[in-house]
N, C-alpha and C. Protein backbone atom coordinates (compact mmCIF):
# COMPACT_ATOMS: atom_id res chain seq x y z
N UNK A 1 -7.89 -90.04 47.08
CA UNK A 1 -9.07 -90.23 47.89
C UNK A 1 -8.89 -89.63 49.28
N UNK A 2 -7.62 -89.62 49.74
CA UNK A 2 -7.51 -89.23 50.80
C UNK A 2 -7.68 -87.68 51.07
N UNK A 3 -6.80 -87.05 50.23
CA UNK A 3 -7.15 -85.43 50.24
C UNK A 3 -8.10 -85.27 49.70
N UNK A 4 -9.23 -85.87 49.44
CA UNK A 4 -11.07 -85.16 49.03
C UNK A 4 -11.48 -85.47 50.04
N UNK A 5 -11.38 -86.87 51.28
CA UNK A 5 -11.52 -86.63 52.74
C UNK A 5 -11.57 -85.49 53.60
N UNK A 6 -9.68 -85.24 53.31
CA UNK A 6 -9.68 -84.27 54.59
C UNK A 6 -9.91 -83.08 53.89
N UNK A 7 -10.50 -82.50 52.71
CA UNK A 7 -11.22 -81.53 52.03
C UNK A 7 -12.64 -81.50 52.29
N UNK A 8 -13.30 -82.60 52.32
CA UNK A 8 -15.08 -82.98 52.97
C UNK A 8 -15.08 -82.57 54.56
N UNK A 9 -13.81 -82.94 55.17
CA UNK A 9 -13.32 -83.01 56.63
C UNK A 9 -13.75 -81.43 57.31
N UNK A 10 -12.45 -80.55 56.18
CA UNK A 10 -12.85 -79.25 56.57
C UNK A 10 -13.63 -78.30 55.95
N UNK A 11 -14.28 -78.35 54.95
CA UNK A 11 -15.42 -77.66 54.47
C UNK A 11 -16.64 -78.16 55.97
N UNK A 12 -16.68 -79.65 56.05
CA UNK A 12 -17.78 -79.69 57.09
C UNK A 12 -17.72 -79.30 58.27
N UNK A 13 -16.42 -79.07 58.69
CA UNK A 13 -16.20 -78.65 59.89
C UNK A 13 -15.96 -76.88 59.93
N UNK A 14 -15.39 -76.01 59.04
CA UNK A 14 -15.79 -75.06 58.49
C UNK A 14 -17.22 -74.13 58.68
N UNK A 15 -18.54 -75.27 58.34
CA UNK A 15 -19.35 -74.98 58.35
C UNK A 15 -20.66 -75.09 58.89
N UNK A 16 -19.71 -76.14 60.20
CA UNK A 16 -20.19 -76.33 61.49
C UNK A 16 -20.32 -75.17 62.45
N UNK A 17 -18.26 -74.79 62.41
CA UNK A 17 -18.47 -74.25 63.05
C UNK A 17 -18.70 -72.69 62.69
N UNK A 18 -19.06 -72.16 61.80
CA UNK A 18 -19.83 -70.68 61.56
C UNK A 18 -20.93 -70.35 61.54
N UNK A 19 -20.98 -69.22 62.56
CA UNK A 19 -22.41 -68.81 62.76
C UNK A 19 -23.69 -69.38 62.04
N UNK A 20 -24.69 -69.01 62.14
CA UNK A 20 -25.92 -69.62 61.30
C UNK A 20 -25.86 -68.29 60.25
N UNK A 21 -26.00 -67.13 60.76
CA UNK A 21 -26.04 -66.47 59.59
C UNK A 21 -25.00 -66.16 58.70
N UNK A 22 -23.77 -66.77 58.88
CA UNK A 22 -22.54 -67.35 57.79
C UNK A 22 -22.54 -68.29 57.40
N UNK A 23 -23.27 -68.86 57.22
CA UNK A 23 -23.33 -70.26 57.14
C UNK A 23 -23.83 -70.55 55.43
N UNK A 24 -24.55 -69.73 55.18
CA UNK A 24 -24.89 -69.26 53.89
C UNK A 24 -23.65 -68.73 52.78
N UNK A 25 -22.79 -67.89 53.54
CA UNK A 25 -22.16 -66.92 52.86
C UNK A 25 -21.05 -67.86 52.59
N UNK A 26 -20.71 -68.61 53.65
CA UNK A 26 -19.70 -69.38 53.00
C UNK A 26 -19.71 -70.71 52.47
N UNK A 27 -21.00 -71.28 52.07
CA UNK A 27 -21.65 -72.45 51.76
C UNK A 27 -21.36 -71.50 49.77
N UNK A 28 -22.39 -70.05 49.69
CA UNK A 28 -22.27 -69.69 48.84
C UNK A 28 -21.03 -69.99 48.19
N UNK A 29 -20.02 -69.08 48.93
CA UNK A 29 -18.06 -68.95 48.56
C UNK A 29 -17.72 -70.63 47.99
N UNK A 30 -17.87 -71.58 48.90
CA UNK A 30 -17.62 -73.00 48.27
C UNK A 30 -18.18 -73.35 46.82
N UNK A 31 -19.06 -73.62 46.76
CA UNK A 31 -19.98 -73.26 45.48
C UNK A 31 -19.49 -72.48 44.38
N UNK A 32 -19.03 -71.60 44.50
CA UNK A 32 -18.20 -70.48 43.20
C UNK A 32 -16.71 -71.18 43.42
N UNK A 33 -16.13 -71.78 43.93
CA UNK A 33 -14.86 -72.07 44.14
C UNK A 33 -14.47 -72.58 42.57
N UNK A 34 -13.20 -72.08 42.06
CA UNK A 34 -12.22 -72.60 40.85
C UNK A 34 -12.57 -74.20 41.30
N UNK A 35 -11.91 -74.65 42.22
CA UNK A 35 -11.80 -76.55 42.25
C UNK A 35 -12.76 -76.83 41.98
N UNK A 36 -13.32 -78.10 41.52
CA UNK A 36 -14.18 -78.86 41.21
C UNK A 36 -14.39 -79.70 42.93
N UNK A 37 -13.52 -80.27 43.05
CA UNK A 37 -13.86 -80.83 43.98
C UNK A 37 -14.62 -79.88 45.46
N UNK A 38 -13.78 -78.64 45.40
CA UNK A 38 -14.88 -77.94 46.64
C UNK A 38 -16.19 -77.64 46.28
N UNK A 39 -16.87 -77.28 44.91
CA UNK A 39 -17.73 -77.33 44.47
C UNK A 39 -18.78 -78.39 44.39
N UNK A 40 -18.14 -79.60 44.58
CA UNK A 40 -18.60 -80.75 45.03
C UNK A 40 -19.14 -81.17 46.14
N UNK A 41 -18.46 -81.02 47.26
CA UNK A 41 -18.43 -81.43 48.67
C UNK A 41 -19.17 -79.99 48.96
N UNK A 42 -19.50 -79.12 48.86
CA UNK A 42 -20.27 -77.81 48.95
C UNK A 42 -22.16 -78.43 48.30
N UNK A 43 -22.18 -78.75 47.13
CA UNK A 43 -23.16 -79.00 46.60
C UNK A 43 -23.88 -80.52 47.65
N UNK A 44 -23.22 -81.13 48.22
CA UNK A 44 -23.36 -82.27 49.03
C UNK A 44 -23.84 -81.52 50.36
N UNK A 45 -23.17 -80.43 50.72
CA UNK A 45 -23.45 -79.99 51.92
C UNK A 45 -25.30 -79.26 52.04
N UNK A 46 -25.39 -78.65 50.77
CA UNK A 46 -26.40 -77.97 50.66
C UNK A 46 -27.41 -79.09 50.53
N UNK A 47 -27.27 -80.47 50.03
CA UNK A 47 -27.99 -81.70 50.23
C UNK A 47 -28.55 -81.61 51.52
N UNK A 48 -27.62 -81.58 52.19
CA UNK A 48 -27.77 -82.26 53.74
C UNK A 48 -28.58 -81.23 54.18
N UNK A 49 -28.32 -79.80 54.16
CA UNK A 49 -28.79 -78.74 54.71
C UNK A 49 -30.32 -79.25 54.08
N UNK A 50 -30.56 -79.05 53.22
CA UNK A 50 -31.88 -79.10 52.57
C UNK A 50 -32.86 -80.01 53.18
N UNK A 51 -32.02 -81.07 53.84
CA UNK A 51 -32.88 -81.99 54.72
C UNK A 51 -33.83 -81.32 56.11
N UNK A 52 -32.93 -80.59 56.01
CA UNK A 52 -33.12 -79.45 57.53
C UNK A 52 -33.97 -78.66 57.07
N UNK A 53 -34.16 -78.17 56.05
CA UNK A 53 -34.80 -76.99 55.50
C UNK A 53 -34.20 -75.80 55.63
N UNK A 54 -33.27 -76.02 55.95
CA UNK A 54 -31.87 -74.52 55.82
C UNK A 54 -31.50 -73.71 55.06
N UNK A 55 -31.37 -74.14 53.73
CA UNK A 55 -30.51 -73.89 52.61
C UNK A 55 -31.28 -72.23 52.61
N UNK A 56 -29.83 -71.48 52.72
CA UNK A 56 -30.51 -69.73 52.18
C UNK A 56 -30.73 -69.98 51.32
N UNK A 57 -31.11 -68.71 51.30
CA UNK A 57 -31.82 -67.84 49.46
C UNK A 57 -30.87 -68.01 49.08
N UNK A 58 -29.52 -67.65 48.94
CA UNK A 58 -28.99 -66.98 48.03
C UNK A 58 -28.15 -68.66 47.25
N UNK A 59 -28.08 -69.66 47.70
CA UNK A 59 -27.55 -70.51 47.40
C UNK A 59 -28.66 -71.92 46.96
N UNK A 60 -29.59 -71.12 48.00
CA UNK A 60 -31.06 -71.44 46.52
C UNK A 60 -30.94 -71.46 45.11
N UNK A 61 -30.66 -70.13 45.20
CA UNK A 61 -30.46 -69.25 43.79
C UNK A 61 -29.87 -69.63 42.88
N UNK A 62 -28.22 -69.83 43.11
CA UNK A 62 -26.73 -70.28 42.96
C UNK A 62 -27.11 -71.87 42.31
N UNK A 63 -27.43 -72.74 43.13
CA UNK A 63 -27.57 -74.27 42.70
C UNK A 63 -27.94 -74.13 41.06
N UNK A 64 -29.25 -73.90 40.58
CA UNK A 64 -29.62 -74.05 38.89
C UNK A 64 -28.39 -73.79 37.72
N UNK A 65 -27.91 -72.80 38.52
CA UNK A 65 -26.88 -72.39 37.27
C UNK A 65 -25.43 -73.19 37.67
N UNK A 66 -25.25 -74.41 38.59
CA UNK A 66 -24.84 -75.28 38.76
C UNK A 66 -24.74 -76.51 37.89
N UNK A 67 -26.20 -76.38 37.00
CA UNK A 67 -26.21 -78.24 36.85
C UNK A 67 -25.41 -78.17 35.65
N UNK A 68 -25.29 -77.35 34.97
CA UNK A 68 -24.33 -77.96 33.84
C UNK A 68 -22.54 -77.71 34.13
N UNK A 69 -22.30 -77.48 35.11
CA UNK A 69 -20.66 -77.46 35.93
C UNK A 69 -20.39 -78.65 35.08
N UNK A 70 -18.86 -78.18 34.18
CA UNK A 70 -17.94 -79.13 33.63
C UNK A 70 -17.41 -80.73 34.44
N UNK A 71 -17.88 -81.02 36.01
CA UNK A 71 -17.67 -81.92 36.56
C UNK A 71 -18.94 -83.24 37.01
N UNK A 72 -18.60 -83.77 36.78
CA UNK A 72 -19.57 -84.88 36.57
C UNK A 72 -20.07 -84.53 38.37
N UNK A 73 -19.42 -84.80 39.38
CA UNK A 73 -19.47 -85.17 40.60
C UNK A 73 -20.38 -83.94 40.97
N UNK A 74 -19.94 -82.69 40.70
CA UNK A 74 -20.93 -81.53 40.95
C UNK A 74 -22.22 -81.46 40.53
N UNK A 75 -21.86 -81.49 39.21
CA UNK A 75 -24.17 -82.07 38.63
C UNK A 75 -24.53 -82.80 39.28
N UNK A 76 -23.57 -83.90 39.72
CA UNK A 76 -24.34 -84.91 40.92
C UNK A 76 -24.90 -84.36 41.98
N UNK A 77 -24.01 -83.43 42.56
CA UNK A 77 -24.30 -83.40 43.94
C UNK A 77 -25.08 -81.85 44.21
N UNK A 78 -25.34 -81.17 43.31
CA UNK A 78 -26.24 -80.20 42.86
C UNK A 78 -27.77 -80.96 42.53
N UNK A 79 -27.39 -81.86 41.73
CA UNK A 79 -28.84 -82.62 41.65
C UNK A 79 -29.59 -83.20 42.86
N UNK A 80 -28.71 -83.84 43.61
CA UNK A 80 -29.07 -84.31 44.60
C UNK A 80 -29.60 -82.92 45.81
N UNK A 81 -29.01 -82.36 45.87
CA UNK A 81 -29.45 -80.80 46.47
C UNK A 81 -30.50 -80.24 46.03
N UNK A 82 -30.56 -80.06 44.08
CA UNK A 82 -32.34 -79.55 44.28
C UNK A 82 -33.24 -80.55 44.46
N UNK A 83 -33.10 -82.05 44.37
CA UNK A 83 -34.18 -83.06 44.47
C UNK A 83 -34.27 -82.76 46.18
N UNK A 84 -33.46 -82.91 47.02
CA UNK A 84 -33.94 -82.63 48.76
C UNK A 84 -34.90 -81.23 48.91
N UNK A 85 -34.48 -80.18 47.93
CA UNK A 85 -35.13 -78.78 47.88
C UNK A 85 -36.20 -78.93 47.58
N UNK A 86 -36.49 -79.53 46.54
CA UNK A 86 -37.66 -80.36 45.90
C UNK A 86 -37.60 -79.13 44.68
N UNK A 87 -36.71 -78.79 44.02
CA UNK A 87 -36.69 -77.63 43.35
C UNK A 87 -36.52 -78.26 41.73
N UNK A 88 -38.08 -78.94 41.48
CA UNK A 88 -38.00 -79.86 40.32
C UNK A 88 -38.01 -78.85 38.88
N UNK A 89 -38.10 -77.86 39.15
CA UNK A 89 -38.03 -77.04 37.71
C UNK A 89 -36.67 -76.46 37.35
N UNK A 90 -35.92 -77.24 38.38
CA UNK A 90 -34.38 -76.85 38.26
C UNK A 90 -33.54 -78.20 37.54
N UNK A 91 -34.69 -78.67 37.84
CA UNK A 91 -33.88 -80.01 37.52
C UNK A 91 -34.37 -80.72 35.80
N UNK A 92 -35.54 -80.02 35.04
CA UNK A 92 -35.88 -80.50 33.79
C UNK A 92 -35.15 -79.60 32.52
């Protein structure tokens, strides 16, 4: 539990602090990541963003072909990302 902390820790801080127009590119990069767990805490981030109305295109895009990820926690947190998007035809 502790190292998925300080993994949430620096992905968020990561992606604090990069530009706005990187902010995408490496939101994208998390998202394609081998781990499950950065794929996770990435799909959570694009949640939050989505609140904002942030989320680029390109990770717009990226999320659908997300929901069936071999990890339970990622469909979660992909789901939860297109429901803030409101991106309900991603989600049936």
């Amino acid at each position: 539990a502790q190292a998925m902390a300080e993994l949430r820790t620096q992905i968020t801080g990561d992606l604090r602090a990069a530009a706005n127009d990187q902010k995408g590119v490496l939101l994208e990069q998390y998202l394609r990541s081998p781990r499950a767990a950065v794929r996770a805490i990435a799909a959570e981030q694009a949640a939050s963003l989505a609140g904002t109305g942030d989320v680029p295109a390109a990770v717009r895009s990226l999320l659908p072909s997300l929901v069936d990820d071999p990890s339970v926690d990622v469909r979660l947190g992909v789901a939860r990302a297109l429901l803030q998007i409101n991106d309900r035809a991603a989600l049936e």
